[in-house]
PDB file of N, CA and C in Angstrom:
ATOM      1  N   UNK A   1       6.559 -26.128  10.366  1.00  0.00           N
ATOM      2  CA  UNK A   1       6.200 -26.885  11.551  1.00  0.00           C
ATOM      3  C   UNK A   1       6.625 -26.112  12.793  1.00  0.00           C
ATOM      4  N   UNK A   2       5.569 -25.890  14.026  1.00  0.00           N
ATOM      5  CA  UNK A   2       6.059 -25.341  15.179  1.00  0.00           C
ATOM      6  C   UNK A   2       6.814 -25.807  16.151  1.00  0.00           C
ATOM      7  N   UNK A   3       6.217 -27.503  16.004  1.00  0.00           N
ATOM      8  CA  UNK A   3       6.524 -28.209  17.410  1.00  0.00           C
ATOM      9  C   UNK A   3       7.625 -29.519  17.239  1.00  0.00           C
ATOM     10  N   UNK A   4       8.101 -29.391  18.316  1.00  0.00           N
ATOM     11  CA  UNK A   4       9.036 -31.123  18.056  1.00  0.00           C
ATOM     12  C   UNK A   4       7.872 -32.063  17.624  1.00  0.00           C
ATOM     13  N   UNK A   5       6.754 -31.751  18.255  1.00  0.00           N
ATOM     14  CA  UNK A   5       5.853 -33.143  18.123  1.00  0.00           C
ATOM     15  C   UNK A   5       5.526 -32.905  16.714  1.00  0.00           C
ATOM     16  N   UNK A   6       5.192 -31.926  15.714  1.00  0.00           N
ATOM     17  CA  UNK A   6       4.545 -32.044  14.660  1.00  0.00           C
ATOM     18  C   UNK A   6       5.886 -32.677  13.548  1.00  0.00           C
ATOM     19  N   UNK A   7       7.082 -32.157  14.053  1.00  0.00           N
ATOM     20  CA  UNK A   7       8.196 -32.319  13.433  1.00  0.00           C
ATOM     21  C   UNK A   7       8.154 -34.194  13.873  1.00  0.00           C
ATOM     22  N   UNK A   8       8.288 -34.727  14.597  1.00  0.00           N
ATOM     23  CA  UNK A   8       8.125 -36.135  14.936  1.00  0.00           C
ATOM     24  C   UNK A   8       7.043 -36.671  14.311  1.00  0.00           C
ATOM     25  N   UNK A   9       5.856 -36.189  13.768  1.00  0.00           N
ATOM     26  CA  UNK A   9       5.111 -36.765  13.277  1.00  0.00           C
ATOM     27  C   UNK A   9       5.215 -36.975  11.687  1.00  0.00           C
ATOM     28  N   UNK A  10       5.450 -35.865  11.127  1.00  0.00           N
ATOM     29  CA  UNK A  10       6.275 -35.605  10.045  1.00  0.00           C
ATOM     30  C   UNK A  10       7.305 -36.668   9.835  1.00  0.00           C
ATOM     31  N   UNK A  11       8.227 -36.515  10.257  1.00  0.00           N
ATOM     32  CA  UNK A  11       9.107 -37.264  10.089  1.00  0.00           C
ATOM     33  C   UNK A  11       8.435 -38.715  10.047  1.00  0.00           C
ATOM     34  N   UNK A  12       7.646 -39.768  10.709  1.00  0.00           N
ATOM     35  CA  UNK A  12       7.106 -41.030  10.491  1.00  0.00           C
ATOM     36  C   UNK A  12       6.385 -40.950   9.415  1.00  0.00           C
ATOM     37  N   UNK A  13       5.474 -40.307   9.314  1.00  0.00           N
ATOM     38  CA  UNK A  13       4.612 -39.975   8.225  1.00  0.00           C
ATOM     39  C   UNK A  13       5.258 -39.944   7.078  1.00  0.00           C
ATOM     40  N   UNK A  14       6.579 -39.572   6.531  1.00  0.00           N
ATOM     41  CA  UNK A  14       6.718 -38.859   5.323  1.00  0.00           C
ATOM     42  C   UNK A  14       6.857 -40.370   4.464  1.00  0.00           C
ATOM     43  N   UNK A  15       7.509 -40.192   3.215  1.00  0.00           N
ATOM     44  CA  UNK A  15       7.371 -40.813   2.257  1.00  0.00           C
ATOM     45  C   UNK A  15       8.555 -40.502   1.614  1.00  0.00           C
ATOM     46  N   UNK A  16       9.764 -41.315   1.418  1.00  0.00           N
ATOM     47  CA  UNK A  16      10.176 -42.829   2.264  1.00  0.00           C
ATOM     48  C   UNK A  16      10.131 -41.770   3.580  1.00  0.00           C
ATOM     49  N   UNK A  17       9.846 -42.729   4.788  1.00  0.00           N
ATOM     50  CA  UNK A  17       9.484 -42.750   6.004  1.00  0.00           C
ATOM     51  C   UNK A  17      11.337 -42.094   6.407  1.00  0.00           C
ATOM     52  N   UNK A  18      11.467 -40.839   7.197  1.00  0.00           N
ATOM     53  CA  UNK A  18      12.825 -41.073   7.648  1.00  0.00           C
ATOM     54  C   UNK A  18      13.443 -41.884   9.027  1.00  0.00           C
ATOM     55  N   UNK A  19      12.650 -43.237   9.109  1.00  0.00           N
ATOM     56  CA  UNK A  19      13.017 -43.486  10.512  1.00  0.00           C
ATOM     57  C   UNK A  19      12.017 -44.710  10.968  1.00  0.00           C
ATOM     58  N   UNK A  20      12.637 -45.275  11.560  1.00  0.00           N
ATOM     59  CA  UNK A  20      11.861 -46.156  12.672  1.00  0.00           C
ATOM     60  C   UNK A  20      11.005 -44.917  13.841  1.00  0.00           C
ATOM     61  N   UNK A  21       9.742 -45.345  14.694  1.00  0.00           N
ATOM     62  CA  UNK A  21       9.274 -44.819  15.685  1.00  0.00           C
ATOM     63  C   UNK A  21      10.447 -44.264  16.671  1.00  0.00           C
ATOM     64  N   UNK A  22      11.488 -44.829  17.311  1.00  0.00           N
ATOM     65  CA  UNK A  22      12.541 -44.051  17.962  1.00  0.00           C
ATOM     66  C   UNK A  22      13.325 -43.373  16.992  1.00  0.00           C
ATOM     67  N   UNK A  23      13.743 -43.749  16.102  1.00  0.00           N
ATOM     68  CA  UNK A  23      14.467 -42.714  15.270  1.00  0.00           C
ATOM     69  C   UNK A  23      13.956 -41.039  15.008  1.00  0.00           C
ATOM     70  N   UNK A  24      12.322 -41.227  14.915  1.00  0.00           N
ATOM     71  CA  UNK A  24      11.650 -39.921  14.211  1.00  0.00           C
ATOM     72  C   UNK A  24      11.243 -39.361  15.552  1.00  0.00           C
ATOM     73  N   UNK A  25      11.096 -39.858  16.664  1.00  0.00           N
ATOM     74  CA  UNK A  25      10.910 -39.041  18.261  1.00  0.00           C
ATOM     75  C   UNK A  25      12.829 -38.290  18.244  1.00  0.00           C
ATOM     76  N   UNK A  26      13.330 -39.436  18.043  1.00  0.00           N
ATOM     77  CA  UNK A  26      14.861 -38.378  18.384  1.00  0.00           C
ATOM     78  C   UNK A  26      15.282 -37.363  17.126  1.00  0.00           C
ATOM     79  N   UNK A  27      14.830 -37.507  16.334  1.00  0.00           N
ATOM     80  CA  UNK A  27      15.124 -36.505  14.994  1.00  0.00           C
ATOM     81  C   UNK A  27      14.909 -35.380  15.570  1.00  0.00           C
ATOM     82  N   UNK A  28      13.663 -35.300  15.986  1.00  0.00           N
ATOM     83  CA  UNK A  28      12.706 -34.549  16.328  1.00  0.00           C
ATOM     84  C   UNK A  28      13.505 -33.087  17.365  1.00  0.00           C
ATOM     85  N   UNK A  29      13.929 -34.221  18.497  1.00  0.00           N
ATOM     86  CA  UNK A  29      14.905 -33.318  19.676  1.00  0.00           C
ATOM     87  C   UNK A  29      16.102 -33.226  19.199  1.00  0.00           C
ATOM     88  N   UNK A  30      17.123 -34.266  18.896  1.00  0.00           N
ATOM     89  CA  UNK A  30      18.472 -34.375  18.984  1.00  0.00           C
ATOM     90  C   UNK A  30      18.855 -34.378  17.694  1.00  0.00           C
ATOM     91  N   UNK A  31      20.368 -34.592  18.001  1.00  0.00           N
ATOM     92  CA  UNK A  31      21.249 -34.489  16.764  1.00  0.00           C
ATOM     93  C   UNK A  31      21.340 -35.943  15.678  1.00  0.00           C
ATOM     94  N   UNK A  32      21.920 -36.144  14.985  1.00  0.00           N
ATOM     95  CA  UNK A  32      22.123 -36.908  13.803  1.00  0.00           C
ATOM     96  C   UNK A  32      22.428 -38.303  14.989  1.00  0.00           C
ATOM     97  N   UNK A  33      23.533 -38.120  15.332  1.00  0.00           N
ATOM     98  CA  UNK A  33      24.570 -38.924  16.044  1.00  0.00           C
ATOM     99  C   UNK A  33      23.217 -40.051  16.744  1.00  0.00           C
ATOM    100  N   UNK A  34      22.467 -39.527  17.419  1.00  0.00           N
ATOM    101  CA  UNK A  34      21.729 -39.990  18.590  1.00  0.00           C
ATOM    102  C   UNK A  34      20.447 -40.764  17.834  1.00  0.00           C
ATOM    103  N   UNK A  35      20.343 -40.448  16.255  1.00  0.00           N
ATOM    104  CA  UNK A  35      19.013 -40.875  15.856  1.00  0.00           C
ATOM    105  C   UNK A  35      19.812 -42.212  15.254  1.00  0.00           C
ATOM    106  N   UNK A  36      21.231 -42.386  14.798  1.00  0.00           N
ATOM    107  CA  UNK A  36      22.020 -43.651  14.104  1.00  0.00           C
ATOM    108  C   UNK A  36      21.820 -44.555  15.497  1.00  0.00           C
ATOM    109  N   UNK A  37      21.655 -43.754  16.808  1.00  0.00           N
ATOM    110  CA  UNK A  37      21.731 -45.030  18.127  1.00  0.00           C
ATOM    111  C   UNK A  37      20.534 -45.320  17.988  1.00  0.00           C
ATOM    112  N   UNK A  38      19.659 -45.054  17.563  1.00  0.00           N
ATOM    113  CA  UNK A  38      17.719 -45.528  17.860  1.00  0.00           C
ATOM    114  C   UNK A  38      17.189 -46.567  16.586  1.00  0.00           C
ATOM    115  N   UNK A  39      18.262 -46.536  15.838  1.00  0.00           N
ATOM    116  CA  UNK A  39      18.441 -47.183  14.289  1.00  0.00           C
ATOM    117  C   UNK A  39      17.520 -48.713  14.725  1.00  0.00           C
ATOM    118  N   UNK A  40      17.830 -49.512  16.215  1.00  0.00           N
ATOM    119  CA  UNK A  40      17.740 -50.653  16.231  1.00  0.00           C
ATOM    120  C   UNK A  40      15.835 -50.822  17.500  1.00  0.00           C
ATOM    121  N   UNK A  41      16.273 -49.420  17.843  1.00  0.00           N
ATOM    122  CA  UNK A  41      14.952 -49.629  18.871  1.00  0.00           C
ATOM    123  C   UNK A  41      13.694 -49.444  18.113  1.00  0.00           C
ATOM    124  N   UNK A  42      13.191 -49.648  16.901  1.00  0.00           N
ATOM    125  CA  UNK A  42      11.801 -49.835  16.321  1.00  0.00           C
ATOM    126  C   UNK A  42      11.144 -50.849  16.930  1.00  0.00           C
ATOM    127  N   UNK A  43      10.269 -51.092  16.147  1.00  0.00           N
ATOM    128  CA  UNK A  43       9.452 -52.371  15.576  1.00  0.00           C
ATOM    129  C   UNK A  43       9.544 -53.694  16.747  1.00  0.00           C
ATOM    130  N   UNK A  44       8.914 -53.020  18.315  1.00  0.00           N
ATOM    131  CA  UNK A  44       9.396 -54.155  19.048  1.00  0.00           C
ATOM    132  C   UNK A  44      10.635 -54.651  19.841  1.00  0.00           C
ATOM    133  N   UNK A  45      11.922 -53.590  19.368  1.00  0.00           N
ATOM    134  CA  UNK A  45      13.030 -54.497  19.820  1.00  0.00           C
ATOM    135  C   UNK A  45      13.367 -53.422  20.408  1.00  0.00           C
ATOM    136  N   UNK A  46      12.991 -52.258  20.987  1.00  0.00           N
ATOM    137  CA  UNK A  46      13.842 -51.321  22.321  1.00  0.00           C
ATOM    138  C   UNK A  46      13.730 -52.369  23.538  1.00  0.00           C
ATOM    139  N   UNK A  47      14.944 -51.945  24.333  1.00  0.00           N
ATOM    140  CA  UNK A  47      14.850 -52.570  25.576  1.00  0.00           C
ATOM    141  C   UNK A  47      14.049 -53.241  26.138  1.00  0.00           C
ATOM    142  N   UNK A  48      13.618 -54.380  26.829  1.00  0.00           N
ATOM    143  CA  UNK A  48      12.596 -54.795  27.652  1.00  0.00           C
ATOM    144  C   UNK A  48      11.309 -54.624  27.127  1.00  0.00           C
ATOM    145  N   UNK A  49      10.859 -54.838  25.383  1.00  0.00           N
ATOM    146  CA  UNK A  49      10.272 -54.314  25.126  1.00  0.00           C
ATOM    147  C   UNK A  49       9.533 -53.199  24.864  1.00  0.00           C
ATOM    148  N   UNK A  50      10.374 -52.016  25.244  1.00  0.00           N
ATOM    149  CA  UNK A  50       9.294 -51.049  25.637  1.00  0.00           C
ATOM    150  C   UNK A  50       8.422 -50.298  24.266  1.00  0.00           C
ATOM    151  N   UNK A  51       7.734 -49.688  24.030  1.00  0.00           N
ATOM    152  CA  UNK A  51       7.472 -48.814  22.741  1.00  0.00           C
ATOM    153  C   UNK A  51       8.746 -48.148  22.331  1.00  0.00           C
ATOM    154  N   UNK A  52       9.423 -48.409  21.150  1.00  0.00           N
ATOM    155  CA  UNK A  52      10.594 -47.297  20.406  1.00  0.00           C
ATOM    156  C   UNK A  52      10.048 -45.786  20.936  1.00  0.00           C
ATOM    157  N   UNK A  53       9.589 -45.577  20.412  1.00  0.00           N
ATOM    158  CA  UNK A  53       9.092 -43.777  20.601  1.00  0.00           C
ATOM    159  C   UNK A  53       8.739 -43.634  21.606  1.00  0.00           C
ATOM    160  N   UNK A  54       8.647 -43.994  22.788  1.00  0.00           N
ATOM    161  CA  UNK A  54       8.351 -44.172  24.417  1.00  0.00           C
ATOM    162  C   UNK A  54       9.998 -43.958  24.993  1.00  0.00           C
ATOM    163  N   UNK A  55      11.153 -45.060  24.193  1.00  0.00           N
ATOM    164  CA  UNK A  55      12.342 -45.590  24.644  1.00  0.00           C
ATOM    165  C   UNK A  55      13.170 -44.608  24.414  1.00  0.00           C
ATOM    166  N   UNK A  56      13.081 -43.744  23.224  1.00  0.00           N
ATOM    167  CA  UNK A  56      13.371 -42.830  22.587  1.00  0.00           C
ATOM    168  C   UNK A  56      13.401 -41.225  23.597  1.00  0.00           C
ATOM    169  N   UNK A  57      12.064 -40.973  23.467  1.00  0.00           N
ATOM    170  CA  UNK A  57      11.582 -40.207  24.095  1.00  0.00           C
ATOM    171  C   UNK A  57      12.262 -40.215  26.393  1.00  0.00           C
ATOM    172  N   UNK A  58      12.332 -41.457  26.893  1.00  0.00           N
ATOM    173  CA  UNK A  58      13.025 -41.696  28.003  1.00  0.00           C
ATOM    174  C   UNK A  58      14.375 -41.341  27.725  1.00  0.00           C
ATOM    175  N   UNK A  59      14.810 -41.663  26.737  1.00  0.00           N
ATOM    176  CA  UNK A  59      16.499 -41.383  26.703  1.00  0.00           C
ATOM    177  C   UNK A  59      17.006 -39.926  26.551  1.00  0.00           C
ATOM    178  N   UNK A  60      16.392 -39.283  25.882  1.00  0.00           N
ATOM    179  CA  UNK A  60      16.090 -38.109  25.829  1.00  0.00           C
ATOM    180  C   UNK A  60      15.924 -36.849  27.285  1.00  0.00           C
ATOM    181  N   UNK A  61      15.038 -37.604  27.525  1.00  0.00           N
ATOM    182  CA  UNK A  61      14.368 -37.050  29.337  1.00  0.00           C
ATOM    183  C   UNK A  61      15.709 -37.203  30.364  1.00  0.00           C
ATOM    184  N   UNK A  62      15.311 -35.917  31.090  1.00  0.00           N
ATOM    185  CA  UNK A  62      16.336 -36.035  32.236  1.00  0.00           C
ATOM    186  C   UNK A  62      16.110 -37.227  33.053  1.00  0.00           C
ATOM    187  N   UNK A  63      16.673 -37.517  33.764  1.00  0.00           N
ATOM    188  CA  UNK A  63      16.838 -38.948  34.467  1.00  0.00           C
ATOM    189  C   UNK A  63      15.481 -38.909  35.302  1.00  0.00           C
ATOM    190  N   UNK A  64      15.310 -37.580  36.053  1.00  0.00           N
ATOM    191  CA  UNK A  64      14.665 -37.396  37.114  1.00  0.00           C
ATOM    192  C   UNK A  64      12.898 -37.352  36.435  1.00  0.00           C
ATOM    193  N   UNK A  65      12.958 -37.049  35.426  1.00  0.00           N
ATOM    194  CA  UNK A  65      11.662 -37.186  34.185  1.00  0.00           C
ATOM    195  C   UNK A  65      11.050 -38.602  33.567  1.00  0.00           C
ATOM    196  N   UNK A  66      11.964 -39.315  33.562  1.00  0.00           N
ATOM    197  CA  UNK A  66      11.827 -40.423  33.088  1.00  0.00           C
ATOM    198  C   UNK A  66      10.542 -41.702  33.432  1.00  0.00           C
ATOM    199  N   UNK A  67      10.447 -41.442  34.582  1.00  0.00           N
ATOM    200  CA  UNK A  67       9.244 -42.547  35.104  1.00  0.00           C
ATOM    201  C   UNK A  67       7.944 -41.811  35.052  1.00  0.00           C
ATOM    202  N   UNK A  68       7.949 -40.501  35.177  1.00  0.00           N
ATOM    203  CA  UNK A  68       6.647 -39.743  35.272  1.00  0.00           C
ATOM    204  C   UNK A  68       5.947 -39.745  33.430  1.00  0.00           C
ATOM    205  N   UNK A  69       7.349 -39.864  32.976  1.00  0.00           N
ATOM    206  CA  UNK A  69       6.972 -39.725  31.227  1.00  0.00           C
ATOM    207  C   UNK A  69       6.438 -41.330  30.965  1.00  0.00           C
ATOM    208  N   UNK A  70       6.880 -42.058  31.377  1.00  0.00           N
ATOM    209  CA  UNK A  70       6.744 -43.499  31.383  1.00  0.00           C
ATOM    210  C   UNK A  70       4.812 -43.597  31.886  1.00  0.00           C
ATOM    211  N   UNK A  71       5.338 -43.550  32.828  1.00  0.00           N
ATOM    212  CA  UNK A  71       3.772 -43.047  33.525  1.00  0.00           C
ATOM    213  C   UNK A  71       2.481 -42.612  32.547  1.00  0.00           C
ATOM    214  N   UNK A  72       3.180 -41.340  32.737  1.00  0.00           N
ATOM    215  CA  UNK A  72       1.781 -40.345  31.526  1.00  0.00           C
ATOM    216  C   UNK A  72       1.705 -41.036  30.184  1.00  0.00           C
ATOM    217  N   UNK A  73       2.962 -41.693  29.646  1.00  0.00           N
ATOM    218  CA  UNK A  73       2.572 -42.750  28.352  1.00  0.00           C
ATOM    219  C   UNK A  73       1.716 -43.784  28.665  1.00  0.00           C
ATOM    220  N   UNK A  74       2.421 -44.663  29.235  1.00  0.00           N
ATOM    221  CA  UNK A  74       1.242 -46.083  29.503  1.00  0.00           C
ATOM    222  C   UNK A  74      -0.097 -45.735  29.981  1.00  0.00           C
ATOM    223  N   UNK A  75      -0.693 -44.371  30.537  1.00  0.00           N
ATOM    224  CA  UNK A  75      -2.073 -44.090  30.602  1.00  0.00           C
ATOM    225  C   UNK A  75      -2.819 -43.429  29.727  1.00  0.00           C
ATOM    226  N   UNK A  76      -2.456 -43.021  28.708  1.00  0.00           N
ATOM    227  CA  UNK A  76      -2.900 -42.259  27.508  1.00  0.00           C
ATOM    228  C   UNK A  76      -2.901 -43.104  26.392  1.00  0.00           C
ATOM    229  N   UNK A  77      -1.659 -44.031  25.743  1.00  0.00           N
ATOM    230  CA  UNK A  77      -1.705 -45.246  25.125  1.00  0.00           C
ATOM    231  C   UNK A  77      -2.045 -46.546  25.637  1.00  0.00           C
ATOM    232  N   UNK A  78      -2.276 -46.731  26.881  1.00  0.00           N
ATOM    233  CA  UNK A  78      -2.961 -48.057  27.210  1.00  0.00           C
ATOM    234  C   UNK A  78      -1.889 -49.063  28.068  1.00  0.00           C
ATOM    235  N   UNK A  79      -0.475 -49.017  27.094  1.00  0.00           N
ATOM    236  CA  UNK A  79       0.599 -49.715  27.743  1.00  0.00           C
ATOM    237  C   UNK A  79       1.706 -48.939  27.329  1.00  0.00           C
ATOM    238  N   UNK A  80       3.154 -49.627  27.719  1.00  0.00           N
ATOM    239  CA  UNK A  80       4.554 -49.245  27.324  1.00  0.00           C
ATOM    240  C   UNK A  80       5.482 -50.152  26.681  1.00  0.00           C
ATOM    241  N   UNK A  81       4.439 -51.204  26.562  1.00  0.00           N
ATOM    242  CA  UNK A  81       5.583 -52.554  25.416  1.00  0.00           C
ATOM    243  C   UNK A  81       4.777 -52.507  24.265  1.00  0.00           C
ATOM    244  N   UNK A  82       5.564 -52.292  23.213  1.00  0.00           N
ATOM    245  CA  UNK A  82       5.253 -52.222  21.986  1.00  0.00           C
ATOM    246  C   UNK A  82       4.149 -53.580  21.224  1.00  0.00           C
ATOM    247  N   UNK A  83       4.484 -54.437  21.888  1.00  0.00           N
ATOM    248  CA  UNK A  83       3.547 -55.827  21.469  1.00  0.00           C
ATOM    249  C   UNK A  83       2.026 -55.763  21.876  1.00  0.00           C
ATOM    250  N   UNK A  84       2.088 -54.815  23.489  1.00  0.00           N
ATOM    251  CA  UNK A  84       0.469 -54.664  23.847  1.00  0.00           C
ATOM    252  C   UNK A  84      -0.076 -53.738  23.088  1.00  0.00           C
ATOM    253  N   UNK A  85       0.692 -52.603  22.909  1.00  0.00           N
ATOM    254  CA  UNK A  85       0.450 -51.347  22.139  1.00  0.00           C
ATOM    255  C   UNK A  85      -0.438 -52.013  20.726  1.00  0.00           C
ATOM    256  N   UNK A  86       0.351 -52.679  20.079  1.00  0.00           N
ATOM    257  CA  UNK A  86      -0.331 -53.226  18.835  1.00  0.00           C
ATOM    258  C   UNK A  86      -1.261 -54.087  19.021  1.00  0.00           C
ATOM    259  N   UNK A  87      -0.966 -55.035  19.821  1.00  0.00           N
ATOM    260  CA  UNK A  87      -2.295 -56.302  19.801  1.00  0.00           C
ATOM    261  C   UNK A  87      -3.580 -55.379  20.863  1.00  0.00           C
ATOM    262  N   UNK A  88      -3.480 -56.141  21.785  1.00  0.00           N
ATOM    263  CA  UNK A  88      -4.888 -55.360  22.728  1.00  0.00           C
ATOM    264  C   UNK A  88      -5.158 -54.377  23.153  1.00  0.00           C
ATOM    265  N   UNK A  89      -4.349 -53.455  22.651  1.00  0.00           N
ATOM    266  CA  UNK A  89      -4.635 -51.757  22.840  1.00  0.00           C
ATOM    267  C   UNK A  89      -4.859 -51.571  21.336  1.00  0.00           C
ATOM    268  N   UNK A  90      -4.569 -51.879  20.443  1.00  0.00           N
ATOM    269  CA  UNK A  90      -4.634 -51.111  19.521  1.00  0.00           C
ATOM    270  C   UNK A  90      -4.190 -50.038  18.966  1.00  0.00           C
ATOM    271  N   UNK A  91      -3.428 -49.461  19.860  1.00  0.00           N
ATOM    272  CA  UNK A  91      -2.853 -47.816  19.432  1.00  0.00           C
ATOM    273  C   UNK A  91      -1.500 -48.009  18.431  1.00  0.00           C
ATOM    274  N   UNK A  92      -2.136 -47.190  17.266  1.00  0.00           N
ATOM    275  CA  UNK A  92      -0.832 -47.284  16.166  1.00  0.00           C
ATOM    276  C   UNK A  92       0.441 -46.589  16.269  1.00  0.00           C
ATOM    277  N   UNK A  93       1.222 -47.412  15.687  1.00  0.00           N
ATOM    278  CA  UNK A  93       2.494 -46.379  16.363  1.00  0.00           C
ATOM    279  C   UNK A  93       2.923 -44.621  15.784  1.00  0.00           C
ATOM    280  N   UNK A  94       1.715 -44.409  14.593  1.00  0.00           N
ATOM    281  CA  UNK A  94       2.014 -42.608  14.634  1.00  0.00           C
ATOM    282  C   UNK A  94       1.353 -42.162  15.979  1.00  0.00           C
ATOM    283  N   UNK A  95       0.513 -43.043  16.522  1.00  0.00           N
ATOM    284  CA  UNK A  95       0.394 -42.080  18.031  1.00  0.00           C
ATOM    285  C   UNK A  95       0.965 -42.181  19.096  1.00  0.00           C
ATOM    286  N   UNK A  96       1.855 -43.448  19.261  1.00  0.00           N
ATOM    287  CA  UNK A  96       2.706 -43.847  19.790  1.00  0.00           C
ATOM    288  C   UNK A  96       3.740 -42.413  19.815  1.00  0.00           C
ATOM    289  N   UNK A  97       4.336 -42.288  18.698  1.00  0.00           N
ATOM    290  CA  UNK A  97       5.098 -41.177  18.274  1.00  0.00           C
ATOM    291  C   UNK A  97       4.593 -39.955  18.506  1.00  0.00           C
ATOM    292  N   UNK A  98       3.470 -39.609  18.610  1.00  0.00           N
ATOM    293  CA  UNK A  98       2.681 -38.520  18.628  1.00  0.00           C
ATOM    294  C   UNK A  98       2.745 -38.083  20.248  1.00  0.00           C
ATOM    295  N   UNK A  99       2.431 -39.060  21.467  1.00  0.00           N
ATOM    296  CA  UNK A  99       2.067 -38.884  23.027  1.00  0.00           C
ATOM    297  C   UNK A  99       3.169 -38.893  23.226  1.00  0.00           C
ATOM    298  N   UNK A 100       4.524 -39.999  22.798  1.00  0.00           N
ATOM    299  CA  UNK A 100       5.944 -39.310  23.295  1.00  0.00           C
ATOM    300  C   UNK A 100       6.711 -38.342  23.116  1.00  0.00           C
ATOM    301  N   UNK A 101       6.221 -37.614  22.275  1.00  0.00           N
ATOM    302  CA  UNK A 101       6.726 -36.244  21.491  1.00  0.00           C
ATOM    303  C   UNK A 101       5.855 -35.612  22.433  1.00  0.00           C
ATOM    304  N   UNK A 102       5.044 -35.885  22.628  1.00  0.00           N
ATOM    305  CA  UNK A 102       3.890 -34.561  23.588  1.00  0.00           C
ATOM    306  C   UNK A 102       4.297 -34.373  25.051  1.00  0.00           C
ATOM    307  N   UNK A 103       4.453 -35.448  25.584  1.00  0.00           N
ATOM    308  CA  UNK A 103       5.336 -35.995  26.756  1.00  0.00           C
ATOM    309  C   UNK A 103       6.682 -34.725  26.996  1.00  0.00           C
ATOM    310  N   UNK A 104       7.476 -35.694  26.046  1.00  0.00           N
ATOM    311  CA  UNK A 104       8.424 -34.811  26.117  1.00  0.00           C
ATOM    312  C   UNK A 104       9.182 -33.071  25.438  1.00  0.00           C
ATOM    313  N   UNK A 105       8.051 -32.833  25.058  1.00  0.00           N
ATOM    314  CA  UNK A 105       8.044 -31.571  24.535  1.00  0.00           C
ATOM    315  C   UNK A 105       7.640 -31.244  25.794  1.00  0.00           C
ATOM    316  N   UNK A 106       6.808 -30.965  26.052  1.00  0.00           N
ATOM    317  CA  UNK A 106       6.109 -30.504  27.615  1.00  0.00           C
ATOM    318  C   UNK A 106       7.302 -30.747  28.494  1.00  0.00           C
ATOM    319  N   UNK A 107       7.822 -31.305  29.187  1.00  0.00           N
ATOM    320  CA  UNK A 107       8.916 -31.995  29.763  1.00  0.00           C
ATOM    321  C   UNK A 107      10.454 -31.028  29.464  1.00  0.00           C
ATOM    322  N   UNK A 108      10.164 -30.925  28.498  1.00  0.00           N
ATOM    323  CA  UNK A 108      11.227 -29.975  27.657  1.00  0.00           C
ATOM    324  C   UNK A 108      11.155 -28.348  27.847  1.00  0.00           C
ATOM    325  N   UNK A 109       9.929 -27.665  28.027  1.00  0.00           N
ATOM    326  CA  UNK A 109       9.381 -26.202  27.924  1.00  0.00           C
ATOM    327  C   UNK A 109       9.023 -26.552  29.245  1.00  0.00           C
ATOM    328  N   UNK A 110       9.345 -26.984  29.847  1.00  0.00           N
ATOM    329  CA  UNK A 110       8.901 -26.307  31.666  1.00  0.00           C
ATOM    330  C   UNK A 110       9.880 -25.249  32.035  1.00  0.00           C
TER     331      UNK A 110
END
């Protein structure tokens, strides 16, 4: 694998799965330590709703990165709360995982 993002995709994808959607965006960048903190932001329950792999991917980001990544997510996936994401957008969460890894890979190599 070349990229954090293919490595993030991988990681959701595999079989057993290693991770919730924030868990397999932080695998991806960070260390062990930081993917046991994302343990709880899956499936709906990061902060204020937001997408795990969106929430993930922000925590990650320098401070000063953070809203522009926010930004470029909710216009490429449709929204940034995980409940719209699934119901009236439709976008599944390997792509969920997929645009925040892209996000912040880019974000990362500037």
């Amino acid at each position: 694998m070349s990229t954090r993002t293919e490595k993030a995709i991988a990681f959701f994808t595999s079989v057993p799965r290693a991770g919730n959607c924030a868990q397999c965006v932080t695998k991806a960048f960070a260390d062990d330590a930081a993917v046991m903190e994302m343990a709880a932001c899956g499936g709906g329950n990061a902060p204020g709703g937001l997408c795990g792999a969106l929430y993930a991917a922000m925590s990650l980001a320098g401070e000063k990165d953070r809203e522009s990544l926010r930004s470029d997510f909710r216009e490429r996936a449709g929204s940034d709360l995980c409940r719209e994401l699934k119901g009236s957008c439709g976008t599944p969460c390997r792509e969920c995982v997929e645009i925040a890894s892209e996000l912040l890979e880019k974000k990362w190599n500037k």
